[in-house]
N, C-alpha and C. Protein backbone atom coordinates (compact mmCIF):
# COMPACT_ATOMS: atom_id res chain seq x y z
N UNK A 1 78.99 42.87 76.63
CA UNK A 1 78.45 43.84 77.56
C UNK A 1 78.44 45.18 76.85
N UNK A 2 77.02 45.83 76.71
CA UNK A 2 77.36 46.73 75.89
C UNK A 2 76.30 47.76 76.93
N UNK A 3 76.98 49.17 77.18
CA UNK A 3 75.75 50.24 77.67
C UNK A 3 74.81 50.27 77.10
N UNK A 4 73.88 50.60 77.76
CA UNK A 4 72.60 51.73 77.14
C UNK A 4 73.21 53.01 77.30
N UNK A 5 73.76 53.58 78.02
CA UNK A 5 73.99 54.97 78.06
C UNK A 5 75.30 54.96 79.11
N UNK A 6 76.49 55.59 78.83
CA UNK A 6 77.73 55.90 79.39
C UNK A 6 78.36 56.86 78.99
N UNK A 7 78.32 58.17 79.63
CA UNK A 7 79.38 59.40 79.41
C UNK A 7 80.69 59.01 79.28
N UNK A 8 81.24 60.42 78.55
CA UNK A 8 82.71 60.35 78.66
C UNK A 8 83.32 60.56 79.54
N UNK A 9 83.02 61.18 80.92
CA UNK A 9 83.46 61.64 81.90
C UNK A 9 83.36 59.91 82.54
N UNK A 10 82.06 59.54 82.52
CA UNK A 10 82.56 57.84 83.10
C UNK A 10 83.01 57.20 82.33
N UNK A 11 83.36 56.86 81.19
CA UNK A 11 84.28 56.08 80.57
C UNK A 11 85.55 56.26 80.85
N UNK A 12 85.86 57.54 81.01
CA UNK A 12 87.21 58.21 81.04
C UNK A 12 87.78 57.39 82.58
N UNK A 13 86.78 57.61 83.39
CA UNK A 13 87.21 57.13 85.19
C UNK A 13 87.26 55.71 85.05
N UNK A 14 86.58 54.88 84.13
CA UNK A 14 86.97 53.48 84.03
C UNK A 14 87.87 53.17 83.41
N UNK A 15 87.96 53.74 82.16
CA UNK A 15 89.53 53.54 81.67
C UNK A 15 90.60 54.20 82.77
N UNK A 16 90.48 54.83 83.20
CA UNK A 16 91.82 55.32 83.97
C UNK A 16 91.76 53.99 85.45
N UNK A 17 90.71 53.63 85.55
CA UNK A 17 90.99 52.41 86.78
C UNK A 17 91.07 51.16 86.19
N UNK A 18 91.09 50.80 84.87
CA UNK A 18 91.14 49.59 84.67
C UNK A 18 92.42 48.34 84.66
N UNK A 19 93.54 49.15 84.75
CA UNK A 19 94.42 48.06 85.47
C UNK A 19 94.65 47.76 86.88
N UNK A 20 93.98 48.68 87.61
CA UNK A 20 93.81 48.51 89.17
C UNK A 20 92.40 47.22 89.46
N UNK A 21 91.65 47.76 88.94
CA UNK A 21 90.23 46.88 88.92
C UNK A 21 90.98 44.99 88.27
N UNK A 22 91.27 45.06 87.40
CA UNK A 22 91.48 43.77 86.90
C UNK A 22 92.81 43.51 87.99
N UNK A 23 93.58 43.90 88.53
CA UNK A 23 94.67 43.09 89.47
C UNK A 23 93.92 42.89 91.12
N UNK A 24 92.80 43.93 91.17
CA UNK A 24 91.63 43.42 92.15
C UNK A 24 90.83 42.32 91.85
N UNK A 25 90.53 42.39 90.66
CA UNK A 25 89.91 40.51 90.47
C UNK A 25 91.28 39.42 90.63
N UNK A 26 92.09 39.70 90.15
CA UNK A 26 92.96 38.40 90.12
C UNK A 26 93.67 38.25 91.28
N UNK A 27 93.67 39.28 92.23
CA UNK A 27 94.49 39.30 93.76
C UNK A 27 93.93 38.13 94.90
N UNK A 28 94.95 37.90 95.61
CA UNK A 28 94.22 36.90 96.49
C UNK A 28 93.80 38.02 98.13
N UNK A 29 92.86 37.40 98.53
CA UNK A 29 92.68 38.23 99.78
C UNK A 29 93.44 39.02 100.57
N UNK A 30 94.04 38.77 101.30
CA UNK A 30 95.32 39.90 101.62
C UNK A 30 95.89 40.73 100.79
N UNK A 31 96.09 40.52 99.71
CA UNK A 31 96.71 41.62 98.85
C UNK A 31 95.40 42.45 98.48
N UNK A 32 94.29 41.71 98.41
CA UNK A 32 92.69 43.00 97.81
C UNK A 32 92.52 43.56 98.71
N UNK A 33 92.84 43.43 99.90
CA UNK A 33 92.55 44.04 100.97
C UNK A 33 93.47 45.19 101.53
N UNK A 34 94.58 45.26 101.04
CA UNK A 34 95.52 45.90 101.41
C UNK A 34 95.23 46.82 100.16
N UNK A 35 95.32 46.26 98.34
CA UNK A 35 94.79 47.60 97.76
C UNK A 35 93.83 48.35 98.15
N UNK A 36 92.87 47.76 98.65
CA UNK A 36 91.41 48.46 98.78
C UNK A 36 91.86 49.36 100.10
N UNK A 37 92.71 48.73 101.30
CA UNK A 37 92.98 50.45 102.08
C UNK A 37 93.48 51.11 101.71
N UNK A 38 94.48 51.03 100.58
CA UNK A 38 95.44 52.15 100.26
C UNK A 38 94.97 53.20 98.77
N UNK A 39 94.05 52.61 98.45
CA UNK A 39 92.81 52.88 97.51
C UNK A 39 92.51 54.32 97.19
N UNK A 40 92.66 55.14 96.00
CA UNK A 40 92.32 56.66 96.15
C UNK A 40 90.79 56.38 96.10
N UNK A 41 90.12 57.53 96.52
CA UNK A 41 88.42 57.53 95.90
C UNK A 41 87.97 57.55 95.07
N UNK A 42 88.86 57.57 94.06
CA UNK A 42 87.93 57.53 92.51
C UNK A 42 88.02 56.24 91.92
N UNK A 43 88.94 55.31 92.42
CA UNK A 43 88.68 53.69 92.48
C UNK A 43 87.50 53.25 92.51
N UNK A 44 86.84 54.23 94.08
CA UNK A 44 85.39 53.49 94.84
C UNK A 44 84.14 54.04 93.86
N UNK A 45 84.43 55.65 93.09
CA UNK A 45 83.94 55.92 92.56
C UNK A 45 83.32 55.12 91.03
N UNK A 46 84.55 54.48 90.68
CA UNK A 46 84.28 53.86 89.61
C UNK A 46 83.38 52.62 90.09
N UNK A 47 83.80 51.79 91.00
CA UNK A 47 82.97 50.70 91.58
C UNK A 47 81.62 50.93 91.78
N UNK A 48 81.34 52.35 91.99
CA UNK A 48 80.07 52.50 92.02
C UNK A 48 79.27 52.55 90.82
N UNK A 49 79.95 53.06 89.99
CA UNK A 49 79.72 53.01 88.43
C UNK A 49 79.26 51.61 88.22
N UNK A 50 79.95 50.26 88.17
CA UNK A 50 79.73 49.53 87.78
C UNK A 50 78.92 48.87 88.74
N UNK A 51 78.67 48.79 89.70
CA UNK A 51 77.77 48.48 90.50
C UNK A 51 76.18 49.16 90.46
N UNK A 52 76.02 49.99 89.49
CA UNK A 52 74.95 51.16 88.96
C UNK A 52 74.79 50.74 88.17
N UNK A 53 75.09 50.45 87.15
CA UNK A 53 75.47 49.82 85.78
C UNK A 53 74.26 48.18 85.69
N UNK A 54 75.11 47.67 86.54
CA UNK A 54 74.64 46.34 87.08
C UNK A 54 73.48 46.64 87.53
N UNK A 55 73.17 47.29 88.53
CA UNK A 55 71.73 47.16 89.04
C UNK A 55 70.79 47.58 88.38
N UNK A 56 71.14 48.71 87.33
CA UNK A 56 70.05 49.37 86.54
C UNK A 56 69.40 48.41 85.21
N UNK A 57 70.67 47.53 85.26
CA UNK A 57 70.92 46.29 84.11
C UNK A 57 71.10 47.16 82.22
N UNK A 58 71.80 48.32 82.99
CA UNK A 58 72.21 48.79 81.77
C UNK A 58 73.65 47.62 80.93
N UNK A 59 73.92 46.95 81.58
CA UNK A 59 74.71 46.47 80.81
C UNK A 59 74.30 44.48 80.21
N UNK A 60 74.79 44.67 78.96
CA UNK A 60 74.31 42.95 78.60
C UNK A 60 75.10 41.94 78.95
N UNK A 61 74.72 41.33 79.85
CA UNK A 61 75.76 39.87 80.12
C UNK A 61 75.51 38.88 79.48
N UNK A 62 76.36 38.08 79.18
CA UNK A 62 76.61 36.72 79.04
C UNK A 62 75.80 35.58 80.28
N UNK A 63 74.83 34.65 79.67
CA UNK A 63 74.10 33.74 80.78
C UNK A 63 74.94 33.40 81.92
N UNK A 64 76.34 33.05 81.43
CA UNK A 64 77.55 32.26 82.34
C UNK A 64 78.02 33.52 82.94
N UNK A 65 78.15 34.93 82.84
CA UNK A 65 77.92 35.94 83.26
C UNK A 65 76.80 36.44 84.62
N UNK A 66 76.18 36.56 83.79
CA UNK A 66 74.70 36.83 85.02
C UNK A 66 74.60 35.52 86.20
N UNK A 67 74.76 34.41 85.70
CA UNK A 67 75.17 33.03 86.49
C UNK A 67 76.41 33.15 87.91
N UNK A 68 76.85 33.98 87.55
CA UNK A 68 78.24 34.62 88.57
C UNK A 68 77.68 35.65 89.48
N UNK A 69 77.12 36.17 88.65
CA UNK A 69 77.04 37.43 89.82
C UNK A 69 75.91 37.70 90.41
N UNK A 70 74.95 36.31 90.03
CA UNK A 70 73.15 36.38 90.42
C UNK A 70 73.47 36.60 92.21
N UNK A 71 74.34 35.67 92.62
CA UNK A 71 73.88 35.32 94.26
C UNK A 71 74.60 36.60 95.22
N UNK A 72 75.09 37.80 94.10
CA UNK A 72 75.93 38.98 94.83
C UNK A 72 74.92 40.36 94.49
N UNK A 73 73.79 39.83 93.93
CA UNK A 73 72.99 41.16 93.33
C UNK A 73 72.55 41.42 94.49
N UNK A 74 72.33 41.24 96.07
CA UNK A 74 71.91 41.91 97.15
C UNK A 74 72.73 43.06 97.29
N UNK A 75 73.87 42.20 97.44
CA UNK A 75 75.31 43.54 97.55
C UNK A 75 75.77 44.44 96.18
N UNK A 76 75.26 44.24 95.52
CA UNK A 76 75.36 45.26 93.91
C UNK A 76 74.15 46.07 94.51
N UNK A 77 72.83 46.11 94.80
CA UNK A 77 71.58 46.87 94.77
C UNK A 77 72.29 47.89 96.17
N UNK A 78 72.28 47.02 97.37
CA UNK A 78 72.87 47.95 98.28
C UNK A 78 73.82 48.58 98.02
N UNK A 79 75.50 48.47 97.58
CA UNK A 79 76.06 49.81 97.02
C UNK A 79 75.95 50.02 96.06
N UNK A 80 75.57 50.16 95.50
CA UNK A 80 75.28 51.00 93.77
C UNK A 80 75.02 52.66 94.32
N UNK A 81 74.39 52.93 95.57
CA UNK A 81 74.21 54.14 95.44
C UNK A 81 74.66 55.00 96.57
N UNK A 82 75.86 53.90 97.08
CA UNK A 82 76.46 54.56 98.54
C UNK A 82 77.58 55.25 97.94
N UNK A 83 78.10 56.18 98.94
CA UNK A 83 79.42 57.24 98.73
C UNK A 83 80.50 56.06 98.61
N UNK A 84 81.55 56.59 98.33
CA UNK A 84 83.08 56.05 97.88
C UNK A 84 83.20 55.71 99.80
N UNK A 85 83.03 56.09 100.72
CA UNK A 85 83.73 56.00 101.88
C UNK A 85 82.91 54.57 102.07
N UNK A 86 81.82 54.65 102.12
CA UNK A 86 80.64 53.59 102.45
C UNK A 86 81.14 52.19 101.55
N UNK A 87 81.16 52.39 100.65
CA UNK A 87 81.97 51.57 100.05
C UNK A 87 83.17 50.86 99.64
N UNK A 88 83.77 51.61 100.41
CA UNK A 88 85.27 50.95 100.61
C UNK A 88 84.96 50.10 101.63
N UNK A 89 84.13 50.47 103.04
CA UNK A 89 83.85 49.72 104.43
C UNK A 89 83.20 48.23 103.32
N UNK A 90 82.59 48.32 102.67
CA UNK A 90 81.55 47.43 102.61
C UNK A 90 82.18 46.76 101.64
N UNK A 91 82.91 46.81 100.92
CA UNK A 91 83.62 46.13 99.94
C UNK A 91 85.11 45.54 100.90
N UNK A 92 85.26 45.71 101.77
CA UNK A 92 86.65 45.18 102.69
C UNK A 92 85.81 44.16 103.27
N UNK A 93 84.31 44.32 103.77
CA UNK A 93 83.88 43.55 104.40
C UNK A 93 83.63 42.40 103.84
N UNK A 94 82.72 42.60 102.40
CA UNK A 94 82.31 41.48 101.81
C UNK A 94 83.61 41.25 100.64
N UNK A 95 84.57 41.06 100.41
CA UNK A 95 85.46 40.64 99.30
C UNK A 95 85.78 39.65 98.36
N UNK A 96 85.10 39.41 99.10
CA UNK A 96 85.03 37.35 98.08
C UNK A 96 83.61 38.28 96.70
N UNK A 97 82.84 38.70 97.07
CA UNK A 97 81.82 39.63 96.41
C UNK A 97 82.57 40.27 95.15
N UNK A 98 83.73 41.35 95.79
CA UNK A 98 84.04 41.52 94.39
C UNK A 98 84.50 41.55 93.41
N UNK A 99 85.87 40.27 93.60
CA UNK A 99 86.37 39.26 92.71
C UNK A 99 85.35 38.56 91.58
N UNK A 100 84.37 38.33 92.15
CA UNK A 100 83.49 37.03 91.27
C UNK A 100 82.86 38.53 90.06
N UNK A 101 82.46 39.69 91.21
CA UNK A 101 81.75 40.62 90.04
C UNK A 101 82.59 41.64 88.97
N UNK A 102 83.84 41.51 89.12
CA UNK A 102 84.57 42.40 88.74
C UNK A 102 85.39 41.31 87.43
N UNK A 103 85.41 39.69 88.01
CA UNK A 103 85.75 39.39 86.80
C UNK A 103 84.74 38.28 85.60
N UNK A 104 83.26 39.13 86.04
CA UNK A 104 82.52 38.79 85.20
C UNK A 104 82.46 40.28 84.12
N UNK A 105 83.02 41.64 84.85
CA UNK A 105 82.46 42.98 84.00
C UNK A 105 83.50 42.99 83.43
N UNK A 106 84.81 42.70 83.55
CA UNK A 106 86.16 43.45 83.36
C UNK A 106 86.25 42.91 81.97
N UNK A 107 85.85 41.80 81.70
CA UNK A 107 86.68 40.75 80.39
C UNK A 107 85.83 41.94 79.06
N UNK A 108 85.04 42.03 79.02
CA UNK A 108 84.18 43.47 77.87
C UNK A 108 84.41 44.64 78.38
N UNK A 109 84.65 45.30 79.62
CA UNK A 109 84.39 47.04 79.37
C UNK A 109 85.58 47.13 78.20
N UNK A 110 86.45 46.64 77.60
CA UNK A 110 87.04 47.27 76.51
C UNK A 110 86.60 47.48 75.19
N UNK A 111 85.47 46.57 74.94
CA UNK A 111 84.13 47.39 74.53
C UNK A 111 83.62 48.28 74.40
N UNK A 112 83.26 47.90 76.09
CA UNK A 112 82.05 49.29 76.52
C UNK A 112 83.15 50.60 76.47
N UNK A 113 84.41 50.89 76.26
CA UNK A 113 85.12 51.97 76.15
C UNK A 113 85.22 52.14 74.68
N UNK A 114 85.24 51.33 74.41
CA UNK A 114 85.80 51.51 72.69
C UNK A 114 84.41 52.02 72.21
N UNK A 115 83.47 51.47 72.38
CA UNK A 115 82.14 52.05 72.09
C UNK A 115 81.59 53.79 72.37
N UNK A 116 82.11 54.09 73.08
CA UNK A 116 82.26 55.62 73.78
C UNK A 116 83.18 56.18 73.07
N UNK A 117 84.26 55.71 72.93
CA UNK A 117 85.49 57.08 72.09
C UNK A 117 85.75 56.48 71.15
């Protein structure tokens, strides 16, 4: 997974969420749900990042990749461009959603960071 284009100011907000994000893919429901209320906004912020990312298809997946997260691209297009509040609602709602997409992006952004700084 490699950008077309990623600031340092967003690299910086993904590296600073990336052990929260990866214990959100590996959590079982009740516990994602309980991070996600207790959640600061720049969590949701980053989610939006990668949910932007995804929809713009700035980033390169893997077939077995894109294969994961084809049947969630309704819900990637719809928040990609909602506020952090909108998206916390909508990410509590749909959650099974963003396990499958978070641990198709997570296994490379150390890449996509290393590539930036």
């Amino acid at each position: 997974m490699v950008s077309k284009r990623l600031s340092v100011k967003q690299a910086q907000l993904l590296n600073h969420h990336r052990y929260i994000l990866g214990k959100l893919a590996k959590a079982s429901v009740k516990n994602r749900k309980q991070i996600l209320i207790n959640a600061p906004a720049d969590l949701f912020k980053a989610l939006n990042l990668i949910f932007t990312l995804l929809d713009k298809q700035n980033l390169t997946l893997s077939k077995t990749q894109e294969a994961n997260i084809k049947k969630h691209k309704r819900f990637i297009r719809s928040a990609s461009g909602m506020k952090p509040g909108h998206i916390k609602e909508r990410v509590i709602q749909r959650g099974g959603a963003l396990s499958a997409i978070l641990s198709a992006v997570l296994p490379v952004v150390g890449a996509l960071l290393k590539s930036v700084f």
